[in-house]
Each structure stands twice: as C-alpha cells, then as structure tokens.
Protein backbone atom coordinates (compact mmCIF):
# COMPACT_ATOMS: atom_id res chain seq x y z
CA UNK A 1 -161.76 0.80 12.14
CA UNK A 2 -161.78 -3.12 11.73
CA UNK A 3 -158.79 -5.40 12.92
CA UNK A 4 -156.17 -5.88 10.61
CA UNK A 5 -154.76 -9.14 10.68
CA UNK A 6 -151.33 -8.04 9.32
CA UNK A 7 -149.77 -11.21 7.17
CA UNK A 8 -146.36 -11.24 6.13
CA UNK A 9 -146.19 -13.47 3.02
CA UNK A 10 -144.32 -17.25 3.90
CA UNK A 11 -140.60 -18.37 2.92
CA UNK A 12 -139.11 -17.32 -0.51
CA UNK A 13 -135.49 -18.34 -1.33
CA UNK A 14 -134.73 -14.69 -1.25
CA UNK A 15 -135.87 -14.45 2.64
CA UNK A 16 -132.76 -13.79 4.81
CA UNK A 17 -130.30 -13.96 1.78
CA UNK A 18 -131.38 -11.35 -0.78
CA UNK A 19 -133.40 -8.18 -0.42
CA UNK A 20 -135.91 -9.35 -2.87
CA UNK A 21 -137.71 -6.13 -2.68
CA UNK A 22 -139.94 -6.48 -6.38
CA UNK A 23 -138.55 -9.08 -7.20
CA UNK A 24 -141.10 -11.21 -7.70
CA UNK A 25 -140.39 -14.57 -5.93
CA UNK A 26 -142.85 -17.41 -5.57
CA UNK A 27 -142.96 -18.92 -2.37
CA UNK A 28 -140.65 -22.26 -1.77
CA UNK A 29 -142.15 -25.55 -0.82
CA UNK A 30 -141.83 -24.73 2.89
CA UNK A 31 -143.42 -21.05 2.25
CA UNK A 32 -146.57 -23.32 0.44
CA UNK A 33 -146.80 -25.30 3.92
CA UNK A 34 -146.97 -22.54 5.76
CA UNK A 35 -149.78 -20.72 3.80
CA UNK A 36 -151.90 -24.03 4.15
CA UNK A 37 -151.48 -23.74 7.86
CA UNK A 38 -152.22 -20.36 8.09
CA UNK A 39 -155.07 -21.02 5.99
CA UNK A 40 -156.13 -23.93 8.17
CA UNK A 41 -155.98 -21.46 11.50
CA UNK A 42 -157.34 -18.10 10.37
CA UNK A 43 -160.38 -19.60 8.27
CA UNK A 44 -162.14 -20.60 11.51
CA UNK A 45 -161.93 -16.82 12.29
CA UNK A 46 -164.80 -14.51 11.30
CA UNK A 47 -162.81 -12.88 8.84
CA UNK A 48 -165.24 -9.99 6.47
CA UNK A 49 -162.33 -9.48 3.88
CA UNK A 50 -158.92 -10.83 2.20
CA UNK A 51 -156.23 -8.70 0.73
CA UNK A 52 -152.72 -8.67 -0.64
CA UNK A 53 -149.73 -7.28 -2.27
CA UNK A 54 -150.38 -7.89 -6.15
CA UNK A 55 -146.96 -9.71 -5.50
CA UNK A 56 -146.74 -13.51 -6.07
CA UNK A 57 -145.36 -14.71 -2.77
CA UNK A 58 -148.28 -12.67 -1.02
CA UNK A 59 -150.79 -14.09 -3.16
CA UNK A 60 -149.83 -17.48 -3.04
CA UNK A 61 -149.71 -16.95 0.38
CA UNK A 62 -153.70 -15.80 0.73
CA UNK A 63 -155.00 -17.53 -2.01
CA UNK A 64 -155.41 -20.90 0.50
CA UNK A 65 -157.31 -18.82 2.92
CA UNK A 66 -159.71 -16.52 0.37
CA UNK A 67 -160.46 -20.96 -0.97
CA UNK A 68 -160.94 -22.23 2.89
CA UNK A 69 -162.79 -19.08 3.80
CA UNK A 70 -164.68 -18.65 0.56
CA UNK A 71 -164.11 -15.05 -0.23
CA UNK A 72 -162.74 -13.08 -2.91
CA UNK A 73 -159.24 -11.86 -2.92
CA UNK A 74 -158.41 -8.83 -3.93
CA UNK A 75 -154.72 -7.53 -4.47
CA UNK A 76 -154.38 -3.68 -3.58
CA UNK A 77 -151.14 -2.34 -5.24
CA UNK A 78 -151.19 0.32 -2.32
CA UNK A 79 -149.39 -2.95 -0.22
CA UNK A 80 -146.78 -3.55 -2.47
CA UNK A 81 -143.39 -4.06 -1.97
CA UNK A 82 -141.04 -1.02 -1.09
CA UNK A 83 -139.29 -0.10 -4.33
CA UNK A 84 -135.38 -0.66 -2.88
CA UNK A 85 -133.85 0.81 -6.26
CA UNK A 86 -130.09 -0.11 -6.46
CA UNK A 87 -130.63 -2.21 -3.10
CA UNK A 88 -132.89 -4.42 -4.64
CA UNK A 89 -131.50 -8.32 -5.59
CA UNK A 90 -128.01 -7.80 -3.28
CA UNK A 91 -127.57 -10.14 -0.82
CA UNK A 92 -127.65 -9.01 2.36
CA UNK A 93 -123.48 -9.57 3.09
CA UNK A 94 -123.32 -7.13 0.05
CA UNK A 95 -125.78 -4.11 1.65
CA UNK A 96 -123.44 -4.42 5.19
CA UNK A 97 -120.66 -3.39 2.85
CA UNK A 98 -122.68 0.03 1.69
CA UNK A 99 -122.40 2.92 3.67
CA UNK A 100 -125.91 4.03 2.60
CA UNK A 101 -127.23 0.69 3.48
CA UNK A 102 -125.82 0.95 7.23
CA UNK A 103 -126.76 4.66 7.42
CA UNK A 104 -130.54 3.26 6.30
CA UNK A 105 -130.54 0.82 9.22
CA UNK A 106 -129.44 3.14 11.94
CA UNK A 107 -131.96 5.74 10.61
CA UNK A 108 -134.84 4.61 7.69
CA UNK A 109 -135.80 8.64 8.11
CA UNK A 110 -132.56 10.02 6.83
CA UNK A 111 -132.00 8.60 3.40
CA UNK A 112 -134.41 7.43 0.87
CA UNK A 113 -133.35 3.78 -1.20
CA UNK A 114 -131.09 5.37 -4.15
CA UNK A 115 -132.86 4.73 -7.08
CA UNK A 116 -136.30 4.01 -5.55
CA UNK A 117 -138.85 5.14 -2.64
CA UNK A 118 -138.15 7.06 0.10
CA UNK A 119 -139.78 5.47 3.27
CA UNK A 120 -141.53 8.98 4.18
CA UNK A 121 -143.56 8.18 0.54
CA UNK A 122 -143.93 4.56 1.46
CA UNK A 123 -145.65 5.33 4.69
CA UNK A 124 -147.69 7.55 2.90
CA UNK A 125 -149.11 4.83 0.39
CA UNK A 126 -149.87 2.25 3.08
CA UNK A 127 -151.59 4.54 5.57
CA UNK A 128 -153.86 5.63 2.35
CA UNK A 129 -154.65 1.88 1.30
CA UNK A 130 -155.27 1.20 4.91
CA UNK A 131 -157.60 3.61 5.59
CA UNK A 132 -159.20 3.36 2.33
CA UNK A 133 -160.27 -0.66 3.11
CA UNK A 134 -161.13 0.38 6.64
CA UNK A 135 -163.77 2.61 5.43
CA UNK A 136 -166.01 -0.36 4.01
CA UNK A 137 -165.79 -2.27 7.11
CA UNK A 138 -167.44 -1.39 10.81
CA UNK A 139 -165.25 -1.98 14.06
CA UNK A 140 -164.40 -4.83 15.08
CA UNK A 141 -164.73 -6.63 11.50
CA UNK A 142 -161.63 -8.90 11.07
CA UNK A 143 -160.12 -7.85 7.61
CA UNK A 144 -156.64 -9.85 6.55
CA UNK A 145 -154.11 -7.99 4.90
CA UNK A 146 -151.46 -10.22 3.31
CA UNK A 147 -148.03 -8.17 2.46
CA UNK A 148 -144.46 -7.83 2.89
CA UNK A 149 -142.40 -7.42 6.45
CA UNK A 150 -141.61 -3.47 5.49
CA UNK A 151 -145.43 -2.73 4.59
CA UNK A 152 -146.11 -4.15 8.10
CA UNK A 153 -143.80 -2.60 9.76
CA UNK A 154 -144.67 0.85 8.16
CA UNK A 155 -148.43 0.14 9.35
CA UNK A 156 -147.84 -0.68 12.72
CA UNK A 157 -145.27 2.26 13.59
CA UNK A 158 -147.52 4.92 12.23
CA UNK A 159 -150.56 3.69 14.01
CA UNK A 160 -148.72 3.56 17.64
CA UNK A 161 -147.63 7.09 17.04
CA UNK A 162 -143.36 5.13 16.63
CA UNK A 163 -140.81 7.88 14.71
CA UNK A 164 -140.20 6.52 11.11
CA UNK A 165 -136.67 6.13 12.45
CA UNK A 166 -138.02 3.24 14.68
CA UNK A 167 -138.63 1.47 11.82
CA UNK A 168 -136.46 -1.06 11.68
CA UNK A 169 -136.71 -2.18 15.28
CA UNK A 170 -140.07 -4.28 14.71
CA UNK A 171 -139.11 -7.66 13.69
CA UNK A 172 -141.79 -9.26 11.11
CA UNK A 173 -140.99 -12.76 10.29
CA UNK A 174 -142.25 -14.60 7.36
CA UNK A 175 -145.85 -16.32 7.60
CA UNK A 176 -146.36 -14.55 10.70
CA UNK A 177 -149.83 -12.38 11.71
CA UNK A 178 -149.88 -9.21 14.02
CA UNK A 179 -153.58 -7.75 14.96
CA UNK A 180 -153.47 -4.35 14.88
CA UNK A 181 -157.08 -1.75 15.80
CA UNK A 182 -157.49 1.48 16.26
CA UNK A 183 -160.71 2.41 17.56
CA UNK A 184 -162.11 5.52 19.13
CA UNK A 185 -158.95 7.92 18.15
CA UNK A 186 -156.36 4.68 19.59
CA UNK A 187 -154.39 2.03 18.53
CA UNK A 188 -154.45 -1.10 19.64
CA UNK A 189 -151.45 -3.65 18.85
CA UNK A 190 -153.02 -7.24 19.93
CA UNK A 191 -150.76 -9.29 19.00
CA UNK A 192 -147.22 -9.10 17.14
CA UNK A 193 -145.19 -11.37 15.05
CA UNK A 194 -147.41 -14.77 16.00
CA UNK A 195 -147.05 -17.81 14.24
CA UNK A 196 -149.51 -20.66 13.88
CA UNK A 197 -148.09 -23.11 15.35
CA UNK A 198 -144.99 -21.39 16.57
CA UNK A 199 -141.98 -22.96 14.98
CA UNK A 200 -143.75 -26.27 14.18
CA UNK A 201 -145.02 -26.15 10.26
C-alpha cells in the first residue's frame, strides 16, 4: 500500500464555530496561505498522486500543490464530507446543548447523525476509496489525499485496528498532514497532525 499523506483542508470561517459538514465553504484568506505553504513543502516530496474531497475548501486547498507538483487532481466523492443531517450549519455552543450531540461525542458508535450518515457507513466509504487508490500505486509511493478532519480520522482509526468509539479522540487540525502505511498486513502511523511550519503561516 503507498503512504497516504492525509491533508485536512486549511481555515474556513466555519472551522471551530459551525459544523460546516457539506456546507460548502471556500477557504478564508488565511486558509489560502496555508495551502500555498503546504504546497511550497510537500511539492519537493516525490509525491505519484493528488486527491481530494470534491468539496471546495479541499480543493482549493490541493489545487496549489497538483500546479507546484504538476499533476492532475482528481476529486474522489468517496472523501467527502460526513453528511451531519440536522447537525449540519449549528454552531458548535448550539450541538453542546443536544443530548444526541453529547451522546455522539462520548460514543460516535452508538448513534448515527439524525437525518444523515451513520459513522459505521462513513467508515465504510473511506476504507473503500482508500483501498481503491492504493491499488494503482506500489509501496512506498507517496499519494496525497486532501479531505476533511472526520474522513481522516475515520482512516486512521480503522487502519490501527482503534474501536469506532475512539473516534473522536484523534485531533486533526486544519492544514495539517498525517502519514499513514500499511504494509505487509500493518499499519504504520508516521506522523500525526504536523504542520508546515508549525504555528508560523
């Protein structure tokens, strides 16, 4: 299996204020800066391969690196954003004050989003689009998938063997990359929530 380079997309004005969910958000000035430095980082890296959430902030958030790295990007609408149903577009102060909200953080297992995906069907979708653009590549190829902090998180707990109730413990910050491999029957997390440079776009 190649190396994922796991991209969550940069800043929208939705990030820690409104679960944006499908919203779809384009990124702020600040999210823009940090996709050119990403871009200016990763694009000295052998990478084979660019993909993303058809989602705007994703895109814009690859596009810089498919033009510095001159390769085609291609959206896969296997990454997409979770479909939050009535949870989508409340602030986050609103969710706190849903029981079903609070029971979903304590547990993403035990209740799906009312009115959209359950997270059982989500990790479904993401391990078949994963392993799907792992079979074109041979190990050790460096393949960068651009998506959204749940998508991430879904990929990274199901390859280390994590309950889906653990879900919500891996923190996934905006325009940051985690390098995940499986090879030989194991996975392989090598690094986690970096940033490039850390704190200093």
């Amino acid at each position: 299996m190649p190396i994922f380079l796991l991209i969550r997309h940069g800043d929208t004005d939705y990030v820690e204020e409104v679960l944006a969910g499908r919203i779809d958000a384009p990124l702020t000035d600040y999210g823009r800066q940090q996709a050119r430095k990403l871009a200016e980082v990763l694009s000295q890296q052998p990478i084979k391969a660019i993909y993303s959430s058809p989602m705007c902030r994703s895109v814009e958030t690859a596009q810089p690196l498919a033009d510095a790295a001159h390769l085609f990007l291609e959206m896969d609408p296997m990454l997409i954003q979770v479909d939050f149903g009535e949870w989508q577009g409340l602030s986050f102060d609103e969710l706190e004050a849903r029981e079903d909200w609070q029971t979903f953080r304590n547990d993403p297992s035990s209740i799906g989003c009312p009115g959209g995906e359950t997270m059982s069907a989500v990790r479904h979708r993401v391990l078949l689009g994963l392993e799907r653009i792992a079979s074109s590549y041979e190990d050790d190829d460096l393949v960068a998938i651009f998506a959204h902090g749940s998508i991430i998180r879904h990929a990274i707990t199901f390859f280390l063997d994590m309950p889906l109730s653990a879900l919500n413990r891996v923190q996934i910050d905006p325009a940051s990359v985690s390098a995940l491999q499986v090879k030989d029957g194991k996975a392989v997390l090598q690094s986690l929530n970096w940033h490039y440079p850390p704190e200093t776009v």
